[in-house]
N, C-alpha and C. Protein backbone atom coordinates (compact mmCIF):
# COMPACT_ATOMS: atom_id res chain seq x y z
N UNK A 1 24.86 125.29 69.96
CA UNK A 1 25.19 124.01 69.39
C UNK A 1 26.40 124.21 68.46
N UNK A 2 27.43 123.39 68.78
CA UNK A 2 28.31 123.58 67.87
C UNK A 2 28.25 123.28 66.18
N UNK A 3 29.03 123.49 65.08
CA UNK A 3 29.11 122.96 64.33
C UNK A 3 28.89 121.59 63.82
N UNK A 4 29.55 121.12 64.71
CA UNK A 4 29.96 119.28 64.55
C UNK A 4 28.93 118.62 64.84
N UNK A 5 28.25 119.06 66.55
CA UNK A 5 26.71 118.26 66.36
C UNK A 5 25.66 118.77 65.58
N UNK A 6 25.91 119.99 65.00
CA UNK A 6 24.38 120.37 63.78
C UNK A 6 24.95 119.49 62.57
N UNK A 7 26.11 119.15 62.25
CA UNK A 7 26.04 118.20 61.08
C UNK A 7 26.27 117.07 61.79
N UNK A 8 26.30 116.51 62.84
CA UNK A 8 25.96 115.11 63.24
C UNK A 8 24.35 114.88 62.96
N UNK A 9 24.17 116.13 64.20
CA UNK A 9 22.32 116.27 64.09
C UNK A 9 21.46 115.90 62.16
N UNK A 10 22.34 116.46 61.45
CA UNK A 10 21.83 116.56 60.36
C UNK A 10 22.23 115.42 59.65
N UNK A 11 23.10 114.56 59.49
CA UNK A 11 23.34 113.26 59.06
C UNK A 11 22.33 112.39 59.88
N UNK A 12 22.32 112.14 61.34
CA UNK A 12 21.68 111.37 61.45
C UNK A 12 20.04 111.75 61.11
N UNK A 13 19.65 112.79 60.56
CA UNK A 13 17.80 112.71 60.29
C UNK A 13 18.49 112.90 59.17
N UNK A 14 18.80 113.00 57.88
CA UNK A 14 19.07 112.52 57.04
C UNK A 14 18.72 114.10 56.42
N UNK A 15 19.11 115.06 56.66
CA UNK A 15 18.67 116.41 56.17
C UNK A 15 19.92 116.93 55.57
N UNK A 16 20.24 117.52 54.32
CA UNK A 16 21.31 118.48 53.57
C UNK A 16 20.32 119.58 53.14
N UNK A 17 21.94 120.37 53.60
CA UNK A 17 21.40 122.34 53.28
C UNK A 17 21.00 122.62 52.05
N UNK A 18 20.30 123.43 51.61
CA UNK A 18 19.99 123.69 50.53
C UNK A 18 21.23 124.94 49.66
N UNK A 19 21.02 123.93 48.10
CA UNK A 19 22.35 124.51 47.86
C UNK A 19 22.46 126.21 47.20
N UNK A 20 23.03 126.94 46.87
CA UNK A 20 22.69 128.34 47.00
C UNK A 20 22.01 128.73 46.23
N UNK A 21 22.19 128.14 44.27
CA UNK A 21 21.08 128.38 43.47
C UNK A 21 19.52 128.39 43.98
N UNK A 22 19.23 127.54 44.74
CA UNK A 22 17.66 127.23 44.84
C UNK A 22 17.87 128.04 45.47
N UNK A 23 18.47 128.53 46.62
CA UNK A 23 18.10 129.82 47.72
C UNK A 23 17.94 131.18 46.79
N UNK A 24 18.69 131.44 46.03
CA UNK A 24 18.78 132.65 44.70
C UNK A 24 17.22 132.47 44.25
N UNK A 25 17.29 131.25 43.84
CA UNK A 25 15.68 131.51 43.07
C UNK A 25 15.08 131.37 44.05
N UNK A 26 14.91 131.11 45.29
CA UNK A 26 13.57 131.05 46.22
C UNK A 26 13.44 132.40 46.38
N UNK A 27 14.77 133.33 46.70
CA UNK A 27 15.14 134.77 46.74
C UNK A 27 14.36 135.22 45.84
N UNK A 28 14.56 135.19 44.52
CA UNK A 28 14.00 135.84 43.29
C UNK A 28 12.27 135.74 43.02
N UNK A 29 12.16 134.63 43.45
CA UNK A 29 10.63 134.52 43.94
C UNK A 29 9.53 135.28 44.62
N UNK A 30 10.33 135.40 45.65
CA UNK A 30 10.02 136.03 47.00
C UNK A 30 10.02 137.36 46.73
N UNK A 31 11.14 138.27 46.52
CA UNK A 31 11.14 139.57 45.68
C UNK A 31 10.05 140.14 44.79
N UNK A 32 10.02 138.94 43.75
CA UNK A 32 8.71 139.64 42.89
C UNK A 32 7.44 139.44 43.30
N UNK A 33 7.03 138.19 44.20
CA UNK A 33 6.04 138.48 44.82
C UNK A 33 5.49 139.96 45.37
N UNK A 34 6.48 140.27 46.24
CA UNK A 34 6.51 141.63 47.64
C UNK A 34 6.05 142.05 46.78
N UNK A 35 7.07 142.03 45.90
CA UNK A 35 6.69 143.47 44.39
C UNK A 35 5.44 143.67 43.97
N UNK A 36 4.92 142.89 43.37
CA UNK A 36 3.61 142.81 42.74
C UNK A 36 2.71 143.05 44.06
N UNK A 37 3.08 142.17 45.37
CA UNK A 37 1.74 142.66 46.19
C UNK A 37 1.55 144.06 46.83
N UNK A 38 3.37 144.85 46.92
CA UNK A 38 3.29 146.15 46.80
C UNK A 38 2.39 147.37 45.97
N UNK A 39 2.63 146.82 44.59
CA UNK A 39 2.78 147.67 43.56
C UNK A 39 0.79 147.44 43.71
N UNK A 40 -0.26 145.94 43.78
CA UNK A 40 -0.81 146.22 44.08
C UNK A 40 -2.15 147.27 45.19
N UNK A 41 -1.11 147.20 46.39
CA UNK A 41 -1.42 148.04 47.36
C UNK A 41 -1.65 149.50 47.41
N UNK A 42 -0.55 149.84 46.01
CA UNK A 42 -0.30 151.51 46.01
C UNK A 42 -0.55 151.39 44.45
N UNK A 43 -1.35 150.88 43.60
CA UNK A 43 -1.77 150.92 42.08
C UNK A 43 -2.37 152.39 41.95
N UNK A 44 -3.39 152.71 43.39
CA UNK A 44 -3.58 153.70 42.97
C UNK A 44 -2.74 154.78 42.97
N UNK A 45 -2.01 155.08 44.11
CA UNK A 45 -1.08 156.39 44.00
C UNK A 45 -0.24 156.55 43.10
N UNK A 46 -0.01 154.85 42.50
CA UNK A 46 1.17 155.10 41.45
C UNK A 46 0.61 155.77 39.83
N UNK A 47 -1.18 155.68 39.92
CA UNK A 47 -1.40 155.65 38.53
C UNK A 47 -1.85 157.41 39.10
N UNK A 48 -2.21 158.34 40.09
CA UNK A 48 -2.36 158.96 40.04
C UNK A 48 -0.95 160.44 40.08
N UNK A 49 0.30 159.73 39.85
CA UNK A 49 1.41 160.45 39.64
C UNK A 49 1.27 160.88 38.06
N UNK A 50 2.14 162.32 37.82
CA UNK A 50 1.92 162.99 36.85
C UNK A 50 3.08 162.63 35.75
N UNK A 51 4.25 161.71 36.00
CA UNK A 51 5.36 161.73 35.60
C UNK A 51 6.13 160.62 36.45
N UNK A 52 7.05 159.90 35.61
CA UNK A 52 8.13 159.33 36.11
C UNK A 52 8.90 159.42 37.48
N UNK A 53 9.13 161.15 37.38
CA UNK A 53 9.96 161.86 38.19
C UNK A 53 8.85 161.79 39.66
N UNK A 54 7.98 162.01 39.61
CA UNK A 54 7.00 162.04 40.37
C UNK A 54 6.22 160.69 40.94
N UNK A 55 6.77 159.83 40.59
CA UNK A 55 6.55 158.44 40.51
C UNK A 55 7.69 157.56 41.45
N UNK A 56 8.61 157.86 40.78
CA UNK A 56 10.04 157.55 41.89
C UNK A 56 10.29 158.36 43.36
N UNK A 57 9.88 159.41 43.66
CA UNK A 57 9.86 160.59 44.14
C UNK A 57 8.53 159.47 45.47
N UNK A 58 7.49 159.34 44.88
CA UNK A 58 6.37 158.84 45.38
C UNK A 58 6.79 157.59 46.40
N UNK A 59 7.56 156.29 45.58
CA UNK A 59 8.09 154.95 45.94
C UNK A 59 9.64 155.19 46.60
N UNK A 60 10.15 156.16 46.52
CA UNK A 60 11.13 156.30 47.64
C UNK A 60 10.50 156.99 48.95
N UNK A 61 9.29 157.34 48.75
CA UNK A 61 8.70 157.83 50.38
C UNK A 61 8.31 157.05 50.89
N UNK A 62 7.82 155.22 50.57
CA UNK A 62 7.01 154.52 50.91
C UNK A 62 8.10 153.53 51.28
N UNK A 63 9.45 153.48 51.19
CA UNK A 63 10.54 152.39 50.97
C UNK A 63 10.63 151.70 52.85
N UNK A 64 10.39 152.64 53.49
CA UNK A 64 9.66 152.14 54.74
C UNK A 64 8.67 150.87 54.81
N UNK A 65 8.20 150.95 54.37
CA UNK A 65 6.34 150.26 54.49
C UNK A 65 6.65 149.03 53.70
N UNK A 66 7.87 149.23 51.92
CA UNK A 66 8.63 147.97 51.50
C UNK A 66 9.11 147.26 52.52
N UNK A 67 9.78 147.51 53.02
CA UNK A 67 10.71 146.79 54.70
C UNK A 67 9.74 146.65 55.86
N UNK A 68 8.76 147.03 55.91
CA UNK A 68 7.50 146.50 57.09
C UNK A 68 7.20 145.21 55.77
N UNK A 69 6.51 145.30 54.69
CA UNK A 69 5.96 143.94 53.84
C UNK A 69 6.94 143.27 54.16
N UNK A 70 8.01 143.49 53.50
CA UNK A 70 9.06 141.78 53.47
C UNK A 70 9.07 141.11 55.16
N UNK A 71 9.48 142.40 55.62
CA UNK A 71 9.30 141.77 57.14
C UNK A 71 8.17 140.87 57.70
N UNK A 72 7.09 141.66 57.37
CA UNK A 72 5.90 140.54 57.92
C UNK A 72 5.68 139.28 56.75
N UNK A 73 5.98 139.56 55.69
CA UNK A 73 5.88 138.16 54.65
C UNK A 73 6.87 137.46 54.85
N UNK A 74 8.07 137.43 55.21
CA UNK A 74 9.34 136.65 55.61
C UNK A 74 8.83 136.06 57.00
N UNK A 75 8.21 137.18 58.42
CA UNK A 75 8.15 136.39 59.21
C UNK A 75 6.96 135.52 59.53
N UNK A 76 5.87 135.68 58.81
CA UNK A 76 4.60 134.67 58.52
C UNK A 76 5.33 133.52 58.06
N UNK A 77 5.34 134.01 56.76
CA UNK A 77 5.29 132.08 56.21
C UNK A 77 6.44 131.24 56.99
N UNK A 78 8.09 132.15 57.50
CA UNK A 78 8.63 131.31 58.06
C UNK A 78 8.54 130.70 59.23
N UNK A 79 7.76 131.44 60.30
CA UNK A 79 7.06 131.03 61.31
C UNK A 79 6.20 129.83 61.10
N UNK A 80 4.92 130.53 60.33
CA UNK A 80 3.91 129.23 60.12
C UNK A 80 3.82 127.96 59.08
N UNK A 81 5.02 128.05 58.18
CA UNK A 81 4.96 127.14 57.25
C UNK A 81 6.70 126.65 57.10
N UNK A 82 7.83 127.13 57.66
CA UNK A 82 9.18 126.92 57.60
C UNK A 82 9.49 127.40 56.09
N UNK A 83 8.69 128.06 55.50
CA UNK A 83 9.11 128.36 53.93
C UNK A 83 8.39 129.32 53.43
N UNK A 84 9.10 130.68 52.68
CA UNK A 84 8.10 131.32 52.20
C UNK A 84 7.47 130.72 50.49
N UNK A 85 6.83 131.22 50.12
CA UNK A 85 6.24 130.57 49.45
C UNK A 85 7.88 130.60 47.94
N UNK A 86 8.52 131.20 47.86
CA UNK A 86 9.49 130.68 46.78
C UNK A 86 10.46 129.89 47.27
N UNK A 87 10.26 129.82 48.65
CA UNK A 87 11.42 128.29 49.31
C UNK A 87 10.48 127.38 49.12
N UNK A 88 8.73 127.50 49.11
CA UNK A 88 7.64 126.03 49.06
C UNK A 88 8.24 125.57 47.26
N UNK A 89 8.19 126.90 46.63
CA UNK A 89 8.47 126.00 45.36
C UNK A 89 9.28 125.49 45.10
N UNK A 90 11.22 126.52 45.30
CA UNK A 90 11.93 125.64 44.73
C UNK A 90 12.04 124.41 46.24
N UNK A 91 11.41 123.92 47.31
CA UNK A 91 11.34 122.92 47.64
C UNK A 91 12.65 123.02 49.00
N UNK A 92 12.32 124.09 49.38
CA UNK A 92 13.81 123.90 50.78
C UNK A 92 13.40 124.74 51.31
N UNK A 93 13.53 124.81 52.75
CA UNK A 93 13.02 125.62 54.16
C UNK A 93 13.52 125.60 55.09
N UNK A 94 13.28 126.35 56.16
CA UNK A 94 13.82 126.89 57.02
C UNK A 94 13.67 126.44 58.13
N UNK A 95 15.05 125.55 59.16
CA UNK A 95 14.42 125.04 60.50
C UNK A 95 15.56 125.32 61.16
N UNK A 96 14.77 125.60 62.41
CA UNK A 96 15.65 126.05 63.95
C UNK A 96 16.44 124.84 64.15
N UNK A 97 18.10 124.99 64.41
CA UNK A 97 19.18 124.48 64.77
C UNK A 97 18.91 123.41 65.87
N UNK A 98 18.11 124.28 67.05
CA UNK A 98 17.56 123.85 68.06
C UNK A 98 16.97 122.29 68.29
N UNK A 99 15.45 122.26 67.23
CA UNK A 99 14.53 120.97 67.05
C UNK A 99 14.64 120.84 65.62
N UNK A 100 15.04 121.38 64.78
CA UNK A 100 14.72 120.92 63.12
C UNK A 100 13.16 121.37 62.76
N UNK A 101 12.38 122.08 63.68
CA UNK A 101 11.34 122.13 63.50
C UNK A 101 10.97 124.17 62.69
N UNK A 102 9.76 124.46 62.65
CA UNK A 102 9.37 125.92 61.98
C UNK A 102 10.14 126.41 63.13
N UNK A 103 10.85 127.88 62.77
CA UNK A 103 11.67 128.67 63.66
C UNK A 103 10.50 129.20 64.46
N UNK A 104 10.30 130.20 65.75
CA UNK A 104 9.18 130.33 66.73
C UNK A 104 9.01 131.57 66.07
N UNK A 105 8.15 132.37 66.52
CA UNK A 105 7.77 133.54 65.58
C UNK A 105 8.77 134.71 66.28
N UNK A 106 9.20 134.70 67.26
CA UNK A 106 10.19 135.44 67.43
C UNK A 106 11.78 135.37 67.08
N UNK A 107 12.27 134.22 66.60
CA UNK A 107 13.20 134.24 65.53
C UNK A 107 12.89 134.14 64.52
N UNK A 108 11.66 133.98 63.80
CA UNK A 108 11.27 134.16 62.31
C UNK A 108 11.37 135.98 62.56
N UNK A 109 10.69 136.67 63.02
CA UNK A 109 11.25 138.16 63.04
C UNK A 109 11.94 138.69 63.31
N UNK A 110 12.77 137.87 64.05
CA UNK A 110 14.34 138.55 64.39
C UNK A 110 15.37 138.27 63.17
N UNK A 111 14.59 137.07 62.13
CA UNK A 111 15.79 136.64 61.32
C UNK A 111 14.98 137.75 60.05
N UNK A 112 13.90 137.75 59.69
CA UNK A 112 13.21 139.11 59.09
C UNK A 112 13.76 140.24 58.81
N UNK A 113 14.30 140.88 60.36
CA UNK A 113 14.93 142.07 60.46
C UNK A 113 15.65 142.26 60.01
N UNK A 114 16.85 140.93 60.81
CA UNK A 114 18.39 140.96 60.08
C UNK A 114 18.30 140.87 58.31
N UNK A 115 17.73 140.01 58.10
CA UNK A 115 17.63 139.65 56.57
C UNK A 115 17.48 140.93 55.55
N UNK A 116 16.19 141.91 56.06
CA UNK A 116 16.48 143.10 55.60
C UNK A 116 17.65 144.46 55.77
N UNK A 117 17.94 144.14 56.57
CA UNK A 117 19.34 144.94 57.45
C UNK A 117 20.55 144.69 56.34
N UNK A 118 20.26 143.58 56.28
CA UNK A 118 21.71 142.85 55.50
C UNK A 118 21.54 143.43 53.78
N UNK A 119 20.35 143.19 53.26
CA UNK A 119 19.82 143.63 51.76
C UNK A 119 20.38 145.24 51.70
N UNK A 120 20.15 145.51 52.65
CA UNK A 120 20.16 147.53 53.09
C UNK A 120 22.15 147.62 53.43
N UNK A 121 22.99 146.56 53.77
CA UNK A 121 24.17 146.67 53.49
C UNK A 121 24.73 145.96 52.46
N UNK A 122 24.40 146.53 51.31
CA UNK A 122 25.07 145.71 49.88
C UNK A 122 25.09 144.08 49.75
N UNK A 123 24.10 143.41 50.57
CA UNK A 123 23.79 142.44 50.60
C UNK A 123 24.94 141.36 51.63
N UNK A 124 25.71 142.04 52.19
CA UNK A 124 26.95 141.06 52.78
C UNK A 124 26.58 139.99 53.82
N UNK A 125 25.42 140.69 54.12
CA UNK A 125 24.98 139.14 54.99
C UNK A 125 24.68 137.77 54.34
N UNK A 126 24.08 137.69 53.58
CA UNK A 126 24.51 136.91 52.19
C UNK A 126 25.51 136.79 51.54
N UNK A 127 26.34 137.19 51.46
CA UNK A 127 28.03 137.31 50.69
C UNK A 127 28.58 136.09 51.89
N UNK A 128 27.89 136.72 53.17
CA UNK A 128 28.42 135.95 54.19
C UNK A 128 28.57 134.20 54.33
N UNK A 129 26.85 133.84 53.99
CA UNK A 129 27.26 132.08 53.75
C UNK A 129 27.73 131.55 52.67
N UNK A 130 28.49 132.53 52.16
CA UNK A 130 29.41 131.57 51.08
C UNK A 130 30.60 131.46 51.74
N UNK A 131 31.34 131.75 52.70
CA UNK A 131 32.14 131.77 53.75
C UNK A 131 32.15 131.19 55.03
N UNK A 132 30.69 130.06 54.96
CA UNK A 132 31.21 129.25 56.02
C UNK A 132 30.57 127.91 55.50
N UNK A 133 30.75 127.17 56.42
CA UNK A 133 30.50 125.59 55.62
C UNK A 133 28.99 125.21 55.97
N UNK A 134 28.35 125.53 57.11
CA UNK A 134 26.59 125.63 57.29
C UNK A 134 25.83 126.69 56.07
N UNK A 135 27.04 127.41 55.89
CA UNK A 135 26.09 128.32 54.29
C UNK A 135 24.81 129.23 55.37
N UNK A 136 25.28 129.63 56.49
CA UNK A 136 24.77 130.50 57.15
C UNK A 136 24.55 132.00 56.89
N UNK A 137 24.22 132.72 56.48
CA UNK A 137 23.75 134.27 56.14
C UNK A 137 23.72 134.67 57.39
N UNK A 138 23.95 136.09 57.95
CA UNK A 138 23.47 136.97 59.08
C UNK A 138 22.38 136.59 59.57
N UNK A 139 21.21 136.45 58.67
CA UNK A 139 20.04 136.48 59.12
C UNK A 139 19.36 135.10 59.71
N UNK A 140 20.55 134.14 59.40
CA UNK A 140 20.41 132.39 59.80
C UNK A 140 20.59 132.73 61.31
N UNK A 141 22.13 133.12 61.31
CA UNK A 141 22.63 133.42 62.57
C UNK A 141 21.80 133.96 63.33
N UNK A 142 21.00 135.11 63.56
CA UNK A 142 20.51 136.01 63.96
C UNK A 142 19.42 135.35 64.22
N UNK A 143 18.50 134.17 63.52
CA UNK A 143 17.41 133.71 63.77
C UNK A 143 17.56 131.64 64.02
N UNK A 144 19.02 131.82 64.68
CA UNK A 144 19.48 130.31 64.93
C UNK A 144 18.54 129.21 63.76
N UNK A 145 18.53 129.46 62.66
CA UNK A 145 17.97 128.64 61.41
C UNK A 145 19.15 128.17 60.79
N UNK A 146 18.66 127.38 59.98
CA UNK A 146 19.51 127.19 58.74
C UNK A 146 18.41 127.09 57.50
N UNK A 147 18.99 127.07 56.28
CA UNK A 147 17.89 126.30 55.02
C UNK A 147 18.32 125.25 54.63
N UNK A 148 17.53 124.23 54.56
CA UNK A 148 18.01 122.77 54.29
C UNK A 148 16.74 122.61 53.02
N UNK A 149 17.26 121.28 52.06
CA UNK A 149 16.28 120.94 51.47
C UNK A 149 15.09 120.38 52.26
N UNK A 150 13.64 120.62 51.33
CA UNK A 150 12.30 120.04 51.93
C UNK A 150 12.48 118.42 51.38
N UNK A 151 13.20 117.98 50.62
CA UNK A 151 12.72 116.67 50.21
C UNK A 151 14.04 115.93 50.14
């Protein structure tokens, strides 16, 4: 779909992208969630380290299993709800180019992947939709989405 009919498409249902602050904080949301449900998961290994050094040492062996969580928490809620839960709050979500509808669960994990791929290159896939006028990221592209406001 070109450009011109996704913002035809999107004028006529009456939908605008969501603007980048709320995506930052839906971002920032989303982050400390993982975090906390990480940090719960491994409370114990972390309280049974002897030291700092031994502590960091510990959470850089597991930085794998970080990138399996975000992955499956990015591609749940965007699959089954068009929003993870810090896009439900600040109020904007995620719909396929295609129908406007939840992306299918195989571009919610394909856009997952990319999304982490992109975090793991100094973030440029993100650097990226400030450089086009859909405000597309790698991981939009990659999972034919966009983020538009919920309301």
């Amino acid at each position: 779909m070109t450009e011109e009919e996704v913002i035809e498409k999107f004028e006529r249902e009456n939908i605008s992208l969501a603007p980048f602050p709320k995506r930052f904080f839906a971002y920032f949301i989303d982050e400390i969630l993982v975090s906390f449900l990480f940090v719960m998961i491994y409370i114990g290994s972390i309280e049974e380290s002897n030291n700092i050094e031994e502590t960091i040492n510990m959470i850089n062996g597991l930085v794998i299993y970080i990138m399996i969580l975000k992955a499956v928490y990015q591609t749940f809620f965007v699959w089954m709800y068009g929003a993870t839960l810090g896009k439900i709050f600040m109020k904007i979500r995620v719909v396929s180019i295609n129908d406007l509808e939840n992306p299918q669960l195989l571009y919610s994990l394909n856009r997952a992947i990319v999304r982490i791929l992109s975090e793991s290159i100094f973030y440029l896939g993100f650097v990226w939709a400030f450089m086009n006028s859909k405000r597309e990221s790698w991981h939009d592209k990659a999972g034919r989405t966009l983020v538009v406001n919920a309301f």
